[in-house]
Protein backbone atom coordinates (compact mmCIF):
# COMPACT_ATOMS: atom_id res chain seq x y z
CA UNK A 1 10.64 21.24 30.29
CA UNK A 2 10.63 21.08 26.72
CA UNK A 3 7.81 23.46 25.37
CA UNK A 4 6.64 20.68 22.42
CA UNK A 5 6.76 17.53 24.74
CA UNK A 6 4.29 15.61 22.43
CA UNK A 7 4.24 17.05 19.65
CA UNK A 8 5.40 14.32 16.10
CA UNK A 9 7.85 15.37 13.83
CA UNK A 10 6.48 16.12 10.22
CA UNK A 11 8.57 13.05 9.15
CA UNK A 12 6.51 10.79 11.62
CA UNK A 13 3.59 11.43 10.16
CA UNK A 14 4.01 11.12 6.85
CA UNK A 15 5.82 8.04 7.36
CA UNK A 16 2.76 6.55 9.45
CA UNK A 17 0.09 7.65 6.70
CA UNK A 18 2.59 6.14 3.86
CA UNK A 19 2.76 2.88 5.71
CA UNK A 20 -0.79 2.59 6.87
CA UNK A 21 -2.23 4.03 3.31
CA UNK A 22 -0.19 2.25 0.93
CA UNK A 23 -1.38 -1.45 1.71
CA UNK A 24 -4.87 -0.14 2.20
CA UNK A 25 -5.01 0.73 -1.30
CA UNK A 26 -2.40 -1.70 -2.60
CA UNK A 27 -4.24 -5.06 -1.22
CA UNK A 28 -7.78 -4.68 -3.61
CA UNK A 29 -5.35 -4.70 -6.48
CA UNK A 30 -3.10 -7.86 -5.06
CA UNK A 31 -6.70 -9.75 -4.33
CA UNK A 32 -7.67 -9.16 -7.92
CA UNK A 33 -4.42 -10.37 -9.77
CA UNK A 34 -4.44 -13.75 -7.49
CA UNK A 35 -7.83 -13.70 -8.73
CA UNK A 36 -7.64 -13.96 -12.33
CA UNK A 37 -4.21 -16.13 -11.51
CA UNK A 38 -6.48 -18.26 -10.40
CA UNK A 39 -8.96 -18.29 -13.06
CA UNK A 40 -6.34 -18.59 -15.71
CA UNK A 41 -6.44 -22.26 -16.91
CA UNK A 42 -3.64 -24.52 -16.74
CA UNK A 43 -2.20 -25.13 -20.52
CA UNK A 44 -1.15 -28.74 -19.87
CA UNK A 45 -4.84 -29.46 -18.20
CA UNK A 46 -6.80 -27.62 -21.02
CA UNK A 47 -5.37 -29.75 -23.93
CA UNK A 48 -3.82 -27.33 -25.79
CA UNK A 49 -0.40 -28.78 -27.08
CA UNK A 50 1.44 -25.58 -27.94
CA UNK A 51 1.34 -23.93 -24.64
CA UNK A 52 1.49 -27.41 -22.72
CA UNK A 53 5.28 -27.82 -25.05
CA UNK A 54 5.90 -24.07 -24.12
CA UNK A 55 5.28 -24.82 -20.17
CA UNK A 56 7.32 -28.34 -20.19
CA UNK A 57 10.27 -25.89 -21.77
């Protein structure tokens, strides 16, 4: 028998942290941005005629 049957390789473990850490802290940033996405106003609905010619172009 092997003496280290369970034991993880270092490599393992980092990798599992990295992947289960980064999109914990990553998604609170992502929900923001589509946040104030959303709240930006749409050029062509707001009137504005410079920015509603710069989105037709």
């Amino acid at each position: 028998m092997a003496n280290r049957a369970y034991s993880t390789p270092i490599h393992t473990w980092a990798f599992r942290i990295f992947c289960t850490s980064l999109p914990t802290l990553l998604a609170p940033i992502f929900i923001a941005l589509a946040i104030l996405w959303l709240a930006t106003p749409d050029p062509v609905a707001s009137g504005n005629a410079a920015l509603a010619l710069e989105a037709v172009r």
